[in-house]
Protein backbone atom coordinates (compact mmCIF):
# COMPACT_ATOMS: atom_id res chain seq x y z
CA UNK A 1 -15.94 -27.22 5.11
CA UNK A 2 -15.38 -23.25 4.51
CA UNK A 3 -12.07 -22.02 4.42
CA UNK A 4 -11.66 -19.94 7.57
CA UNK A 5 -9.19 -16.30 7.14
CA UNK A 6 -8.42 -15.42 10.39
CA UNK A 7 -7.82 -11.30 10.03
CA UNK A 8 -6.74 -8.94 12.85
CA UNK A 9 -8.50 -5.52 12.33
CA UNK A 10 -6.71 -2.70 13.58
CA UNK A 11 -8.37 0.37 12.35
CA UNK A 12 -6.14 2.90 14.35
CA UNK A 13 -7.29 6.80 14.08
CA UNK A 14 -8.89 9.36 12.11
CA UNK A 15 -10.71 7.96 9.10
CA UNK A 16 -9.35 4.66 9.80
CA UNK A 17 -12.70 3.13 11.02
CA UNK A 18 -14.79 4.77 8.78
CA UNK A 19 -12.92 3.15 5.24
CA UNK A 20 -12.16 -0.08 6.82
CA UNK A 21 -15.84 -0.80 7.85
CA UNK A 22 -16.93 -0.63 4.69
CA UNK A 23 -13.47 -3.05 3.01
CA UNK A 24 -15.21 -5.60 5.67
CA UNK A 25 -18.73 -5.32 4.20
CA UNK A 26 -16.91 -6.07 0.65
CA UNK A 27 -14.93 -8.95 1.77
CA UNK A 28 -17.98 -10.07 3.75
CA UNK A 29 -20.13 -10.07 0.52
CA UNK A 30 -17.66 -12.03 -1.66
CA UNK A 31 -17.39 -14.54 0.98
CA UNK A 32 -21.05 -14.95 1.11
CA UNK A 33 -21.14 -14.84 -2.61
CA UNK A 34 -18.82 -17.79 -3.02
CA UNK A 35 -19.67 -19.88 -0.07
CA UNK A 36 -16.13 -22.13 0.05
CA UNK A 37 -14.15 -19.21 2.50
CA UNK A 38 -15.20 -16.93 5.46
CA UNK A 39 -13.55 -13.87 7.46
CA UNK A 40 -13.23 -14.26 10.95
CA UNK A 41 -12.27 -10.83 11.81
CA UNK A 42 -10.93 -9.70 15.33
CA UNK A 43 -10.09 -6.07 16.27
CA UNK A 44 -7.32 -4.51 17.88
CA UNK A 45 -7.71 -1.10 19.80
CA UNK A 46 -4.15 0.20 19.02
CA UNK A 47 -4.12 3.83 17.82
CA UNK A 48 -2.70 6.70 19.34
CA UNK A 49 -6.17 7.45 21.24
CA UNK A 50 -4.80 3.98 22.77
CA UNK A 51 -1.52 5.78 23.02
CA UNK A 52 -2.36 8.32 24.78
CA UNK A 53 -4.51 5.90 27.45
CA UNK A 54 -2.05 3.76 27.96
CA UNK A 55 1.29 5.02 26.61
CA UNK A 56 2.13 2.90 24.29
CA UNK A 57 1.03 2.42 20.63
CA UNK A 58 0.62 -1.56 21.29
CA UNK A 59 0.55 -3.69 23.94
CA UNK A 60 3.86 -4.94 24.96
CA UNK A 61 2.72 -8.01 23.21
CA UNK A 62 1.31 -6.81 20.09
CA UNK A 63 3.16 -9.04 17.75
CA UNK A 64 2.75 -12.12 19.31
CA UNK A 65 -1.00 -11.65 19.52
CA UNK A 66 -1.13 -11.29 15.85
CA UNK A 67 1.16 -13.56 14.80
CA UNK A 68 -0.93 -16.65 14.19
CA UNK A 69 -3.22 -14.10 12.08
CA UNK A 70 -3.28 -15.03 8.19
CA UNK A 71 -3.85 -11.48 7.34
CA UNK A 72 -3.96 -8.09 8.94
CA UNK A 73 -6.33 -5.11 8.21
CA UNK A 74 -5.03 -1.91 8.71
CA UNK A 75 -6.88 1.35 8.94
CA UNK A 76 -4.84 4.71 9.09
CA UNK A 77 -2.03 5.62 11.72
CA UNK A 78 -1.50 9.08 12.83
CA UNK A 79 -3.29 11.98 15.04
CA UNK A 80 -2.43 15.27 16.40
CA UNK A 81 -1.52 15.23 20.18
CA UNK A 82 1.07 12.11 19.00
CA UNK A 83 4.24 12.95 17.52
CA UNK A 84 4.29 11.25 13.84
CA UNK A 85 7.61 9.33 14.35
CA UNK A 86 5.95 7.41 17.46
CA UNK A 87 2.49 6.79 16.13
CA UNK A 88 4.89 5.27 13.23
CA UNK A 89 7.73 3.52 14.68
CA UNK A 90 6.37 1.73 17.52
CA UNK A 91 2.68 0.64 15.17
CA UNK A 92 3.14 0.43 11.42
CA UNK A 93 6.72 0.26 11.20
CA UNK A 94 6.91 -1.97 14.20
CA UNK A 95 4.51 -4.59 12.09
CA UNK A 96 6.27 -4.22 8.96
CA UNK A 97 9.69 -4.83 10.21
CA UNK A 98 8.63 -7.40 12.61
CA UNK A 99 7.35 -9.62 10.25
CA UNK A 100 9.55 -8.85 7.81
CA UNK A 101 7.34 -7.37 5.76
CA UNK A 102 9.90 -6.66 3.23
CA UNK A 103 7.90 -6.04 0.07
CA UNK A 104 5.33 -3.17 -0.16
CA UNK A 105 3.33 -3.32 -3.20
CA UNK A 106 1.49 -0.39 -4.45
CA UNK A 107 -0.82 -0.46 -7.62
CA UNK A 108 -1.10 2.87 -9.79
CA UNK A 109 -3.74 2.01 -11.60
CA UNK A 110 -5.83 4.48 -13.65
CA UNK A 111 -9.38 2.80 -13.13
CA UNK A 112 -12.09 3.33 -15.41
CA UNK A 113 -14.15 6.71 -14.09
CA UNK A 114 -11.33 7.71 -11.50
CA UNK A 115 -10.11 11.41 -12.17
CA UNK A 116 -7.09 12.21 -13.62
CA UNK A 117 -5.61 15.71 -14.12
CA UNK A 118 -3.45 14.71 -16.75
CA UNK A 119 -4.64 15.93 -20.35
CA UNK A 120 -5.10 13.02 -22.90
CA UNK A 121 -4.23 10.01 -20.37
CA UNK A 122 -6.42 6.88 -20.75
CA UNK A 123 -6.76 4.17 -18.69
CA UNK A 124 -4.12 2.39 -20.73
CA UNK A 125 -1.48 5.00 -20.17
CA UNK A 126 -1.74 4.73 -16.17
CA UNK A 127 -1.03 0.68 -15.09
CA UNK A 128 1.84 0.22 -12.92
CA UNK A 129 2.70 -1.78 -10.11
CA UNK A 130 5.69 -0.22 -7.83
CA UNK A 131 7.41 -2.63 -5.69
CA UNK A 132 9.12 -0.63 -2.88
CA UNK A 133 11.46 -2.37 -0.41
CA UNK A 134 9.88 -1.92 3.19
CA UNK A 135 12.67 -3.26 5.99
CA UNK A 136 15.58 -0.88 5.36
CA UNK A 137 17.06 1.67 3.44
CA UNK A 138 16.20 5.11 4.10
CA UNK A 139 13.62 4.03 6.71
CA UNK A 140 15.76 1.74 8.68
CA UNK A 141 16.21 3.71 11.88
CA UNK A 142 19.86 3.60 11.69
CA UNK A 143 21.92 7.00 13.38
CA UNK A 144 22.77 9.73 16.21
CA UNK A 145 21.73 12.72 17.24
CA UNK A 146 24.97 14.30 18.58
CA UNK A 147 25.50 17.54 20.77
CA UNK A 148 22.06 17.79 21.14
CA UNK A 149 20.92 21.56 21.66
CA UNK A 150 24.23 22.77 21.30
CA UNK A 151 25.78 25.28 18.43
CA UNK A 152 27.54 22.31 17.32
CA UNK A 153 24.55 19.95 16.56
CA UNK A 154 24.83 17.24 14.10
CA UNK A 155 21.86 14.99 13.02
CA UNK A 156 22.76 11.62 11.37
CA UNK A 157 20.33 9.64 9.64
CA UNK A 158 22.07 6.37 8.29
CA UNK A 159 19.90 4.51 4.99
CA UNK A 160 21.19 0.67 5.43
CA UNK A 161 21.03 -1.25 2.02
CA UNK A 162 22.44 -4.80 2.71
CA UNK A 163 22.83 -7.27 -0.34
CA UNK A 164 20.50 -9.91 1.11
CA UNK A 165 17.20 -7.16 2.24
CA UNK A 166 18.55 -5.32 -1.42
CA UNK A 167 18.46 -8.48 -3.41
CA UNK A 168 15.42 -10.22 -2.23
CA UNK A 169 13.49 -6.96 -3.37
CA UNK A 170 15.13 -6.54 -6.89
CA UNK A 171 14.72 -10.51 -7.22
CA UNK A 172 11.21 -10.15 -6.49
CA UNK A 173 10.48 -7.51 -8.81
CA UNK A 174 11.97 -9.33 -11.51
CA UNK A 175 9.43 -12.65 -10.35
CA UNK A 176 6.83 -10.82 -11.11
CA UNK A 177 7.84 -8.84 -13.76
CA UNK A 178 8.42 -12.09 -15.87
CA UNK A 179 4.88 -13.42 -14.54
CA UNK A 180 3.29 -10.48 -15.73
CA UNK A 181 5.40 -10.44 -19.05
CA UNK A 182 6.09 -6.75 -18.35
CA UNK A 183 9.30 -4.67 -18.56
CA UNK A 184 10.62 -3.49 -14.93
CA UNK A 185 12.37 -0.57 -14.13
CA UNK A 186 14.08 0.11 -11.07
CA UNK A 187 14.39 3.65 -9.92
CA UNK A 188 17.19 5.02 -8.05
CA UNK A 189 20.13 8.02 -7.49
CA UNK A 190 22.90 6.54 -8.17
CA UNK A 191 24.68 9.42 -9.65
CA UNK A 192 24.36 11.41 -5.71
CA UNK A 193 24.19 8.74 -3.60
CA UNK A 194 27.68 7.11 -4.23
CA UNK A 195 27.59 4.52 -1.97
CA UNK A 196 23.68 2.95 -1.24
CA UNK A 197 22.37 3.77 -4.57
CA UNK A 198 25.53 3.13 -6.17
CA UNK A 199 25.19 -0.45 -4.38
CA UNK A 200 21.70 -0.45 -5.70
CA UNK A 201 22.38 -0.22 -9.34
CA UNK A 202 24.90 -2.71 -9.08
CA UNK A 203 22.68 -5.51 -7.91
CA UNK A 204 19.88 -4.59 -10.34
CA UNK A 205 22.47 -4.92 -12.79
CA UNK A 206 23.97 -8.53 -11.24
CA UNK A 207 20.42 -9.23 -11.40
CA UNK A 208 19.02 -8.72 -14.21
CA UNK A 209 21.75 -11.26 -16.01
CA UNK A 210 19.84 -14.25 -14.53
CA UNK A 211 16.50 -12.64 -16.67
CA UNK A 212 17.68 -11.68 -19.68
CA UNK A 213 13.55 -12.18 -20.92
CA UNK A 214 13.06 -9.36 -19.00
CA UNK A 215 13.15 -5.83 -20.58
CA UNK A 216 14.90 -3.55 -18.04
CA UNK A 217 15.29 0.38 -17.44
CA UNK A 218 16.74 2.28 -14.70
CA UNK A 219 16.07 5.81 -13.79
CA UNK A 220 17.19 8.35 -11.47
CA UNK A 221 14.48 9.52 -9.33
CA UNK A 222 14.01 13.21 -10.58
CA UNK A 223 13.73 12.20 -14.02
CA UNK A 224 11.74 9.32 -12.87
CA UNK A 225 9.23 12.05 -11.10
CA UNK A 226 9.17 13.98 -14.52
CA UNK A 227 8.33 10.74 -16.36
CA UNK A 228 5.38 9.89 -13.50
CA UNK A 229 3.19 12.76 -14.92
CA UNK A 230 4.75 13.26 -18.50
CA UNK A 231 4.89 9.35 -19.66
CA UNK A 232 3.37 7.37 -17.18
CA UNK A 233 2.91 4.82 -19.53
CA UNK A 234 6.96 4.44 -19.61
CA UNK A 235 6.50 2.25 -16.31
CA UNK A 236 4.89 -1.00 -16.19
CA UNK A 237 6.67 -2.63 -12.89
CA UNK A 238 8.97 -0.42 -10.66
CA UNK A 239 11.15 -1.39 -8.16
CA UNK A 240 12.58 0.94 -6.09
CA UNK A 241 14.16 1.64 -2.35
CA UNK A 242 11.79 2.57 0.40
CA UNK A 243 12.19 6.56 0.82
CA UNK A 244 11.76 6.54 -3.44
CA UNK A 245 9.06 4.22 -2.83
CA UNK A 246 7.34 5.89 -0.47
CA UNK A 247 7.16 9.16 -2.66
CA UNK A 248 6.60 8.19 -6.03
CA UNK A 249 3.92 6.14 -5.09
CA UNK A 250 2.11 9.29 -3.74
CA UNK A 251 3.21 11.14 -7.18
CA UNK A 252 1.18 8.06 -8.22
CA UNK A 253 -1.66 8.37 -6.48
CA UNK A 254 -2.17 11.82 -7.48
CA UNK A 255 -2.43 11.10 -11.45
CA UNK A 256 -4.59 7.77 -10.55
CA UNK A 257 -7.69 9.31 -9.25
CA UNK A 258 -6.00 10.90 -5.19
CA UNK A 259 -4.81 9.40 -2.30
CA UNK A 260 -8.64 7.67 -1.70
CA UNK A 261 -7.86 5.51 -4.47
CA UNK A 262 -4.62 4.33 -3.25
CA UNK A 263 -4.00 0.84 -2.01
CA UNK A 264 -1.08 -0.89 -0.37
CA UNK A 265 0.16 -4.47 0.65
CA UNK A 266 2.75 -5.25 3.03
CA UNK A 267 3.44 -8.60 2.17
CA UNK A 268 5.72 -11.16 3.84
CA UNK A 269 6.34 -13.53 1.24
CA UNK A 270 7.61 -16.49 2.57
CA UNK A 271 4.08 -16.60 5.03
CA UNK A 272 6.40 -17.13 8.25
CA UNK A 273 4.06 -14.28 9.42
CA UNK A 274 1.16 -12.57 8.62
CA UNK A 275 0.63 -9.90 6.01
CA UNK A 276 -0.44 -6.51 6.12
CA UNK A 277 -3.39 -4.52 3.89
CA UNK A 278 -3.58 -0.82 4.38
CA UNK A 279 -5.29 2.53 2.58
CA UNK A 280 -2.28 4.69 1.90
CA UNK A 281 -3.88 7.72 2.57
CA UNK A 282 -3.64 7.97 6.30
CA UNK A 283 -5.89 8.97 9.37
CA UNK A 284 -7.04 12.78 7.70
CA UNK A 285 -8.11 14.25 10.90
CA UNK A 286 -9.49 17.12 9.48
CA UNK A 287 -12.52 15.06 7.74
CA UNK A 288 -12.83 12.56 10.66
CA UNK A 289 -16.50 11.75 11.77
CA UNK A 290 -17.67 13.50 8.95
CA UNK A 291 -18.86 10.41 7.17
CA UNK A 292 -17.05 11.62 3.85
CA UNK A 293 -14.02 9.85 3.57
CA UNK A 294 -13.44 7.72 0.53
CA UNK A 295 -13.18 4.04 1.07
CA UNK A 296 -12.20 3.24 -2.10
CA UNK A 297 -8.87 2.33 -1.45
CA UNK A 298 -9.37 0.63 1.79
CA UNK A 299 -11.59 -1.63 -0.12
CA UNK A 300 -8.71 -1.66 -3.38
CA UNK A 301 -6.69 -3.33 -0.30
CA UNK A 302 -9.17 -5.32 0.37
CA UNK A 303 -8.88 -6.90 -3.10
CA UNK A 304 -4.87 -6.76 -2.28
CA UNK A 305 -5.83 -9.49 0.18
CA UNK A 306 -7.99 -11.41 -1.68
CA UNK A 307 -5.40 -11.68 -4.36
CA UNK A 308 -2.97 -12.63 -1.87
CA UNK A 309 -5.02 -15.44 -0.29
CA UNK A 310 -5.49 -17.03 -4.21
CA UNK A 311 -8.96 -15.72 -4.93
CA UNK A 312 -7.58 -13.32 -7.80
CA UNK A 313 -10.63 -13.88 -9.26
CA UNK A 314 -12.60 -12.15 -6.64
CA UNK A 315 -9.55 -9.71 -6.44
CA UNK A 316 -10.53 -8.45 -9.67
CA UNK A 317 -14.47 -8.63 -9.35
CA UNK A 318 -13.96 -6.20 -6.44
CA UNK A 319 -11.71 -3.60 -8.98
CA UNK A 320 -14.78 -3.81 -11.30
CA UNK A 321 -17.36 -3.27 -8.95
CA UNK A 322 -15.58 -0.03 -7.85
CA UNK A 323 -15.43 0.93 -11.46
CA UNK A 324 -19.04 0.38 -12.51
CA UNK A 325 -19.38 2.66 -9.38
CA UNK A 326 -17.18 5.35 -10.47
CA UNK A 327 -18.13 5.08 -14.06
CA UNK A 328 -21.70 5.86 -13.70
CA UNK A 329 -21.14 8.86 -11.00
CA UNK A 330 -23.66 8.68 -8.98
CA UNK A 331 -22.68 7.59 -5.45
CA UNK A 332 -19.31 9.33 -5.03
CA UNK A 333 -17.95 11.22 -2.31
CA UNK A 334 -16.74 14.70 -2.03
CA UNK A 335 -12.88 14.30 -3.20
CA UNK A 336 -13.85 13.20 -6.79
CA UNK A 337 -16.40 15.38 -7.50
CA UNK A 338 -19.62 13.55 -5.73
CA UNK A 339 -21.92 14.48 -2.45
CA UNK A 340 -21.80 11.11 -0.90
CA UNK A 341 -21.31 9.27 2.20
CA UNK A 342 -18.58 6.69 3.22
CA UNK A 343 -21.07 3.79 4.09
CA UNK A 344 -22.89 5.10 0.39
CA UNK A 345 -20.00 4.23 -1.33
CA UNK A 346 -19.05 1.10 0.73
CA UNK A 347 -22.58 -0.07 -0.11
CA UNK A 348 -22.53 0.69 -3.63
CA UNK A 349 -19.87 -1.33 -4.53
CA UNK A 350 -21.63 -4.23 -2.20
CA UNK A 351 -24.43 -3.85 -4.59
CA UNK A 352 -22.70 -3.73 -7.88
CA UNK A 353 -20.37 -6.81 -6.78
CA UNK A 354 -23.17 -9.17 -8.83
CA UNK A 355 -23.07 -7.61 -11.64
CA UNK A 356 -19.26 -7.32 -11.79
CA UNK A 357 -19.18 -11.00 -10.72
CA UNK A 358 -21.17 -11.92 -13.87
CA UNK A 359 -19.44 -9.57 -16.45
CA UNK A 360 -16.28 -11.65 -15.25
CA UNK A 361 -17.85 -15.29 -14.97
């Protein structure tokens, strides 16, 4: 009897559809290819083109519908006509925080034939994994918005760092940090932000006691930026709050091949409720329908999920296949330097999925 994956699809706008067809072909083939699991994929029309139909990003009900999912597939958020902050709030964020979706991990990984504009950076010097807290902080939601209109204005936007939602991150960096064998850094701003990064430092510090096998840096964001593009190969697991997070991991991105090569998991690790795979690079309206989008790192997700579901194995098959494509040049599309389609690319990595299987058998 297969092993059934039950995986809500909810491509959402812009480029969304386009990249996350071709993650499905991928999974699709390695299930095929190893015959003891199958995908049973169902899709979810929530997007802001739904928004704008119906007024609402997701039914009232969203996150009870996919709640007995294993997995869910997400395509991009985000289109103009719909402020940002709802197409965020009441989708992605919505998901995230409902299912306490706590830990967002983010590979910057310099992959053999992916462009990087740093001078005399191998793929050795790029290989990090960032582990960004995703259910508070900076992004919690927390404030006012007082005398609205008036001369006397005041905006407050209130980061919430508790010690549990603060802990459970640093605790899980250091968890895989010592499974990896790696050193971990944590990045933060403690020397401005006297009170939640303060906080922060302390508990990486409290922390850290309990692994003493576990070598251990800490940073303050700036330099941390500087170090991104001048040393990359300082970092080998990062943990760091969710507004830091959500930047340096697009500094990343940049010196690991663009924002089509960059992956993201939004992972619930307990399992009380589903998980949540996503291309970082959002909806790009401007290239929409074009058929040029890179799927590359909706399919990089793709291998997020297979790693999650215990087929790292297949995880890492997929990461070759992509490189054999990349290495050799040929089917690309337009963002690193080729003249190809989505589905081209999507299907290229289908075809080279064999022969990555048996270089890693």
């Amino acid at each position: 009897m297969k092993k059934q994956y039950k995986i809500a699809v909810i491509a959402g706008d812009g480029i969304g559809p386009e990249v996350l067809n071709e993650g499905i072909k991928v999974l699709n083939q390695v299930s095929s290819m190893d015959g003891s699991f199958e995908f049973q994929f169902t899709h979810f029309p929530w997007s802001c083109e739904y928004y704008l139909k119906h007024g609402k990003m997701m039914d009232d009900d969203g996150l009870e519908q996919l709640r007995s999912f294993d997995a869910i597939y997400l395509g991009a958020v985000g289109y103009p006509g719909v402020p940002d902050h709802i197409s965020l709030w009441d989708l992605l964020l919505k998901i995230r925080k409902g299912f306490n979706q706590y830990v967002n991990l983010r590979p910057i990984t310099l992959l053999d034939g992916a462009p990087c504009p740093l001078k005399d950076v191998t793929r050795e010097h790029i290989d990090m994994l960032v582990i960004r807290e995703n259910s508070e902080g900076e992004y919690a939601g927390a404030g006012d918005w007082l005398f609205e209109g008036k001369p006397h204005e005041v905006v407050l936007q209130t980061g919430v760092f508790s010690r549990v939602g603060t802990e459970r991150i640093i605790r899980y960096a250091f968890e895989e940090a010592r499974k990896q064998g790696r050193s971990l850094t944590s990045i933060s701003k403690g020397n401005a932000l006297n009170y939640s990064m303060v906080f922060w430092d302390q508990i990486f510090e409290e922390v850290a006691k309990e692994y003493p096998d576990v070598k251990t840096h800490s940073d303050l964001v700036d330099a941390a930026a500087m170090f991104f593009v001048k040393q990359p190969w300082r970092f080998e697991v990062v943990v760091t709050s969710n507004l830091f997070g959500d930047i340096m991991t697009d500094l990343g991105a940049a010196i690991a091949g663009g924002l089509g090569l960059a992956a993201g998991a939004n992972i619930n690790p307990e399992r009380e409720f589903p998980s949540m795979f996503e291309p970082i690079h959002g909806s790009a309206p401007d290239i929409a329908g074009k058929g040029i989008a890179n799927p590359l790192a909706s399919i990089w997700s793709a291998s997020q999920m297979l790693d999650f579901f215990g087929h790292e194995d297949w995880g890492q098959r997929v990461l070759k296949a992509m490189e054999i494509v990349m290495t050799e040049g040929e089917v690309l599309t337009p963002d690193i330097g080729g003249s190809s389609s989505t589905q081209e690319v999507g299907e290229a990595v289908v075809q080279k999925l064999n022969a990555a299987s048996l270089l890693n058998s």
